[in-house]
PDB file of N, CA and C in Angstrom:
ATOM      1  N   UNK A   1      -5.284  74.939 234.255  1.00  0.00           N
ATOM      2  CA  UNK A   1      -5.243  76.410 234.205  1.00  0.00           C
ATOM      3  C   UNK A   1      -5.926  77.005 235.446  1.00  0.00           C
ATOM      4  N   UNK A   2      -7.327  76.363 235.982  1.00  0.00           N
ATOM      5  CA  UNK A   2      -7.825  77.008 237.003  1.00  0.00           C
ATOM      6  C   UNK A   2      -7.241  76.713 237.807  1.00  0.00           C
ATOM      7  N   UNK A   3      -6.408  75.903 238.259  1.00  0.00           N
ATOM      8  CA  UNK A   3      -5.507  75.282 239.364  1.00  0.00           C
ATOM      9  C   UNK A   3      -4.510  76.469 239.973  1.00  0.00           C
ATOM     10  N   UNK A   4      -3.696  76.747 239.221  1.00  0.00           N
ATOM     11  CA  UNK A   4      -3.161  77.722 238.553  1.00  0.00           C
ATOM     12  C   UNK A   4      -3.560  79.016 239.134  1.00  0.00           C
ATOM     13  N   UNK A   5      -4.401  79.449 238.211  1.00  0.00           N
ATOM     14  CA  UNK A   5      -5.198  80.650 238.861  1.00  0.00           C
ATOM     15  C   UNK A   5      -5.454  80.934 240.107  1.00  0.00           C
ATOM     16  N   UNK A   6      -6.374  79.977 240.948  1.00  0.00           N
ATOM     17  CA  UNK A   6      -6.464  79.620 242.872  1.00  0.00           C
ATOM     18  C   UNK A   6      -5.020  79.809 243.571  1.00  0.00           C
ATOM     19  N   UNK A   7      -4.154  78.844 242.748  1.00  0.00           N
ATOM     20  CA  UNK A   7      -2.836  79.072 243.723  1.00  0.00           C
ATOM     21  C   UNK A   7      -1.971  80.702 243.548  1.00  0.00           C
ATOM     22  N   UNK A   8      -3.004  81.328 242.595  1.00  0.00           N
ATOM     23  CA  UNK A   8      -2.136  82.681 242.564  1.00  0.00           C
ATOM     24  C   UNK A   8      -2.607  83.292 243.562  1.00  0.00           C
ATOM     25  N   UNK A   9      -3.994  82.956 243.572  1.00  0.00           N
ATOM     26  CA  UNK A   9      -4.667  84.105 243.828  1.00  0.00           C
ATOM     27  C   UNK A   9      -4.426  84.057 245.961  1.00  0.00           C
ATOM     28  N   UNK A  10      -4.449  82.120 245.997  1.00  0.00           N
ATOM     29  CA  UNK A  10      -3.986  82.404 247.705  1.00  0.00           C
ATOM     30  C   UNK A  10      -2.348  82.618 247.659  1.00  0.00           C
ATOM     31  N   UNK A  11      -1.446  82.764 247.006  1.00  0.00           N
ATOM     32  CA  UNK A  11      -0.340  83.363 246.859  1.00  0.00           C
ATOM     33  C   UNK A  11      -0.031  85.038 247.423  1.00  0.00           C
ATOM     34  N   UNK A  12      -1.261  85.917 246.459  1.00  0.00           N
ATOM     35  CA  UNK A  12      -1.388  87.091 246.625  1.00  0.00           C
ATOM     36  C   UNK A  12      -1.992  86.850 248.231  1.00  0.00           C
ATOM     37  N   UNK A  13      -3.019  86.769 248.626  1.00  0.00           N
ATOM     38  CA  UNK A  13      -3.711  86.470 249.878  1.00  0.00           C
ATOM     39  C   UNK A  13      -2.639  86.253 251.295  1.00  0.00           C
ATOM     40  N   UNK A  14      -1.774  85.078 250.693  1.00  0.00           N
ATOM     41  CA  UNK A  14      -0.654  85.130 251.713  1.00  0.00           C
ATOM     42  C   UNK A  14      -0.013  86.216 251.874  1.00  0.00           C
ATOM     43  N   UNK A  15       0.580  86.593 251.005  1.00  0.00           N
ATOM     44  CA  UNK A  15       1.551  87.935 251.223  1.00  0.00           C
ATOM     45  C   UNK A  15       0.812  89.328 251.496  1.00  0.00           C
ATOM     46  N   UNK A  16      -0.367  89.696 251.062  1.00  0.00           N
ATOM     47  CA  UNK A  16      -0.596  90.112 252.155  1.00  0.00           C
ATOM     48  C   UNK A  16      -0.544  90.485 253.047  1.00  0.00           C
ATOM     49  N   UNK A  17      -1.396  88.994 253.863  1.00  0.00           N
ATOM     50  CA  UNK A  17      -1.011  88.811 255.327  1.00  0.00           C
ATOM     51  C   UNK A  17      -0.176  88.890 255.612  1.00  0.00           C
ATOM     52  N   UNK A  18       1.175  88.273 255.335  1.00  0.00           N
ATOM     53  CA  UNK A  18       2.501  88.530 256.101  1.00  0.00           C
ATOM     54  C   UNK A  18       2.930  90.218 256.245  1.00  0.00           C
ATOM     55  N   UNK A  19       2.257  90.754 254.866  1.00  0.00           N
ATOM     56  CA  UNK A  19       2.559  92.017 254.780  1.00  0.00           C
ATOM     57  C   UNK A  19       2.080  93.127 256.185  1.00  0.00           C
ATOM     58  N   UNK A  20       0.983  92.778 256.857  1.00  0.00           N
ATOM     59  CA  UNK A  20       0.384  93.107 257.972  1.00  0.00           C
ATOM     60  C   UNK A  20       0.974  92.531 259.048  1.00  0.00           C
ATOM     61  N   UNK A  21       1.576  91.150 258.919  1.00  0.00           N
ATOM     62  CA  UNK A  21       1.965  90.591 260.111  1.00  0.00           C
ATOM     63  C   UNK A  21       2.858  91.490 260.082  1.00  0.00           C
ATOM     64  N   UNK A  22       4.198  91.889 259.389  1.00  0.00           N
ATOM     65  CA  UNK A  22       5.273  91.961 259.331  1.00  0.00           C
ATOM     66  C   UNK A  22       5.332  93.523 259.819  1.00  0.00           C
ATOM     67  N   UNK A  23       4.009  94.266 259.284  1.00  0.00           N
ATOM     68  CA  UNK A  23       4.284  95.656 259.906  1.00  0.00           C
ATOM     69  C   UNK A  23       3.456  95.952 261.425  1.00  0.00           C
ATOM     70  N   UNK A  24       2.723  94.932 261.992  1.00  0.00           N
ATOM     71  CA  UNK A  24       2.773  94.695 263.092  1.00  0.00           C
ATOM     72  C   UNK A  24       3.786  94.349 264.168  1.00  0.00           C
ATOM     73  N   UNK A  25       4.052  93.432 263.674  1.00  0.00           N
ATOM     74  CA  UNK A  25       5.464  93.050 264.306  1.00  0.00           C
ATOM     75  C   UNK A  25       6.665  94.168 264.409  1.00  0.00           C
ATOM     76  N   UNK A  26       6.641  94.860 263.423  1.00  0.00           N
ATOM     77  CA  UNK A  26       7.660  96.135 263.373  1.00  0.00           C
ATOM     78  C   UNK A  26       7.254  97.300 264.150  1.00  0.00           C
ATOM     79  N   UNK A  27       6.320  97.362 264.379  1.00  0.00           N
ATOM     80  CA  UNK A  27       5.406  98.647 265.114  1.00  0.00           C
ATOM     81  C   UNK A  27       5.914  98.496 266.804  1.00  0.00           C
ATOM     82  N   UNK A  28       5.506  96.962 266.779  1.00  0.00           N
ATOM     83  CA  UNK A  28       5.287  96.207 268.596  1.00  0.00           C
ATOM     84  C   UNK A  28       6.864  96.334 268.673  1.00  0.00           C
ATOM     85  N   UNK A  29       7.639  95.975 267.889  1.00  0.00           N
ATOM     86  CA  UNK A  29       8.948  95.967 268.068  1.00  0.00           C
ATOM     87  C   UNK A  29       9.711  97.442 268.420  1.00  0.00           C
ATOM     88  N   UNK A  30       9.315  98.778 267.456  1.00  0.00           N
ATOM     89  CA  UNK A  30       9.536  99.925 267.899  1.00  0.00           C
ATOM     90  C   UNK A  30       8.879 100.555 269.001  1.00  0.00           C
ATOM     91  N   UNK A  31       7.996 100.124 269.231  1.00  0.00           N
ATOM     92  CA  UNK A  31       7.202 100.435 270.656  1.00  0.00           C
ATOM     93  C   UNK A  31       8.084 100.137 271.859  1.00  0.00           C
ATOM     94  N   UNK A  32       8.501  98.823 271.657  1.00  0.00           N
ATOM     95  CA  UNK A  32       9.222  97.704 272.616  1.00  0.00           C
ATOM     96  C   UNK A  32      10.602  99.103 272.596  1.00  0.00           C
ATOM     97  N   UNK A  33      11.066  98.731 271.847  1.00  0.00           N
ATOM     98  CA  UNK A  33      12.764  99.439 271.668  1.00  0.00           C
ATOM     99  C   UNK A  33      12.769 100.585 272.150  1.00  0.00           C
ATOM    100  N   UNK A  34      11.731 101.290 271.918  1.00  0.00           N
ATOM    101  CA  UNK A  34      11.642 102.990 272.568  1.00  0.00           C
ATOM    102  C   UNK A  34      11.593 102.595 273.908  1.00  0.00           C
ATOM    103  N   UNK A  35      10.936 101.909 274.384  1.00  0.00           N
ATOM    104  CA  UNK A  35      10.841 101.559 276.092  1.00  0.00           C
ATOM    105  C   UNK A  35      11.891 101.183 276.789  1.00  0.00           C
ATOM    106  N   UNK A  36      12.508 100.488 275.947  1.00  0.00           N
ATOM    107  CA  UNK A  36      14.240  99.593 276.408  1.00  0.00           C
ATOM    108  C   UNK A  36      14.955 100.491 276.170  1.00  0.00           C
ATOM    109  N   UNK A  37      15.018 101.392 275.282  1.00  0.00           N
ATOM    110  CA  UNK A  37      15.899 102.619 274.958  1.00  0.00           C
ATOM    111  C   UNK A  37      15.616 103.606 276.224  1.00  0.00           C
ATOM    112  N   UNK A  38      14.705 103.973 276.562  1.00  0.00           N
ATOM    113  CA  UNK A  38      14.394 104.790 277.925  1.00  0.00           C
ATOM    114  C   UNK A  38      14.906 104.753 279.015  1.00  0.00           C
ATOM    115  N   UNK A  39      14.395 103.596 279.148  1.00  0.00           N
ATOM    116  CA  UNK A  39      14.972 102.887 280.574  1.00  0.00           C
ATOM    117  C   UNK A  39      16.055 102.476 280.783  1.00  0.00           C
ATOM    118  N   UNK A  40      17.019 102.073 279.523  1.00  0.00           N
ATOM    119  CA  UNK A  40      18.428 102.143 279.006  1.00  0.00           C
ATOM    120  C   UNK A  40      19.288 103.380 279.542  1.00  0.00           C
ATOM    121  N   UNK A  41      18.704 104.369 279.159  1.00  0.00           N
ATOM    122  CA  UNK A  41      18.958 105.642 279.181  1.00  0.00           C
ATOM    123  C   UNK A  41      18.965 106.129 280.540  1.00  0.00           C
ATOM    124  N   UNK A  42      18.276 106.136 281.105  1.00  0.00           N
ATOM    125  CA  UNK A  42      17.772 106.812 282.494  1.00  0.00           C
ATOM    126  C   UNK A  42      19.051 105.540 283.822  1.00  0.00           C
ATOM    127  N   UNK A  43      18.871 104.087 283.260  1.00  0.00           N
ATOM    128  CA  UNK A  43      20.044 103.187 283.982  1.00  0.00           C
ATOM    129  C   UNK A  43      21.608 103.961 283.664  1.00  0.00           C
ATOM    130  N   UNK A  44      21.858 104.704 282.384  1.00  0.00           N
ATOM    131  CA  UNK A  44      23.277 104.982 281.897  1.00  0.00           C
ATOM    132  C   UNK A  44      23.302 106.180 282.960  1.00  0.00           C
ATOM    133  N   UNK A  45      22.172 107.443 282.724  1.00  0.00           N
ATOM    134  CA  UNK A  45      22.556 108.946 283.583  1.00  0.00           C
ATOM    135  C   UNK A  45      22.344 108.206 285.170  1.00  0.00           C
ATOM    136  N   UNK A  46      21.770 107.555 285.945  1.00  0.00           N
ATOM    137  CA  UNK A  46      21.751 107.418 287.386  1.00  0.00           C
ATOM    138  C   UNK A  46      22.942 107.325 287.339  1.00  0.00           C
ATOM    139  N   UNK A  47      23.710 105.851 286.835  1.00  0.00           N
ATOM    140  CA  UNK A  47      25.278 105.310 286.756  1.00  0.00           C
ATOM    141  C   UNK A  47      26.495 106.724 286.905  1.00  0.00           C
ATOM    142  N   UNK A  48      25.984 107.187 285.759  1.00  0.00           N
ATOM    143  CA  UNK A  48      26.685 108.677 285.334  1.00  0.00           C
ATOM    144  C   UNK A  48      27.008 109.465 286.968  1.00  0.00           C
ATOM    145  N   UNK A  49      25.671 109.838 286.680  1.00  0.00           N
ATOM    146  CA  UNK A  49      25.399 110.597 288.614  1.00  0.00           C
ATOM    147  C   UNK A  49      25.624 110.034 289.507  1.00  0.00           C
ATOM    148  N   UNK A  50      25.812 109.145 289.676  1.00  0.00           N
ATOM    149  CA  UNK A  50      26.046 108.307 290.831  1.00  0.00           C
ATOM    150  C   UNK A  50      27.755 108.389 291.262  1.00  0.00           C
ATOM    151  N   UNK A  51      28.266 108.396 289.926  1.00  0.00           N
ATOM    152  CA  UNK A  51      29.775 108.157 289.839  1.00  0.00           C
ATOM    153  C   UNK A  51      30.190 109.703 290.144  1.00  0.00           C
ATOM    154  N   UNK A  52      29.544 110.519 289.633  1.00  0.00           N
ATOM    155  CA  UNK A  52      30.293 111.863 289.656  1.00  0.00           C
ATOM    156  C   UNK A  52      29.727 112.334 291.233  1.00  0.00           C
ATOM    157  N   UNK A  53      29.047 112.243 291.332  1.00  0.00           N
ATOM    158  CA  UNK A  53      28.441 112.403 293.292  1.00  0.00           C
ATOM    159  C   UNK A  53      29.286 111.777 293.796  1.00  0.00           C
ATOM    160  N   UNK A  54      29.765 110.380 293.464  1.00  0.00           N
ATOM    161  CA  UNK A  54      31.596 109.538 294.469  1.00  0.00           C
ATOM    162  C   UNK A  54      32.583 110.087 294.272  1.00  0.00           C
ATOM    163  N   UNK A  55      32.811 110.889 293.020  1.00  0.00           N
ATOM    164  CA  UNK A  55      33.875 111.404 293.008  1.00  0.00           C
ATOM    165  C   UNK A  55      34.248 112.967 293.782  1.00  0.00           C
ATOM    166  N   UNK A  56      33.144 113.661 293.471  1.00  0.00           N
ATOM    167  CA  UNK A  56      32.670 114.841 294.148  1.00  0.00           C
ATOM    168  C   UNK A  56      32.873 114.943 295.713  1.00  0.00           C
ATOM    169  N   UNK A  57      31.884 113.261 296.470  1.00  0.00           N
ATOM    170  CA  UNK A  57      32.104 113.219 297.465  1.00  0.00           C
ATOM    171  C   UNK A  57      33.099 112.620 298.081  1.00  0.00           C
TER     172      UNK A  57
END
């Protein structure tokens, strides 16, 4: 029975943790994506401008 009990209790303990890992990891990841999304963004309008300035010119 106490066996039992310990393995619940580092059961709960694990999850948890993953529970923190996991919204760490999600945070660093939206951090990340907003940055790649930016710079994504700003590579698409130069492209954009670039093309309509060749055509223009």
């Amino acid at each position: 029975m106490n066996k039992i009990q310990t393995l619940d209790a580092k059961d709960r303990g694990m999850s948890r943790w993953d529970c923190i890992k996991i919204i760490f990891v999600f945070f660093c990841f939206m951090f990340v994506s907003k940055k790649l999304r930016d710079t994504l963004l700003r590579e698409v309008v130069d492209k954009v401008t670039r093309e309509i300035k060749e055509r223009e010119g």
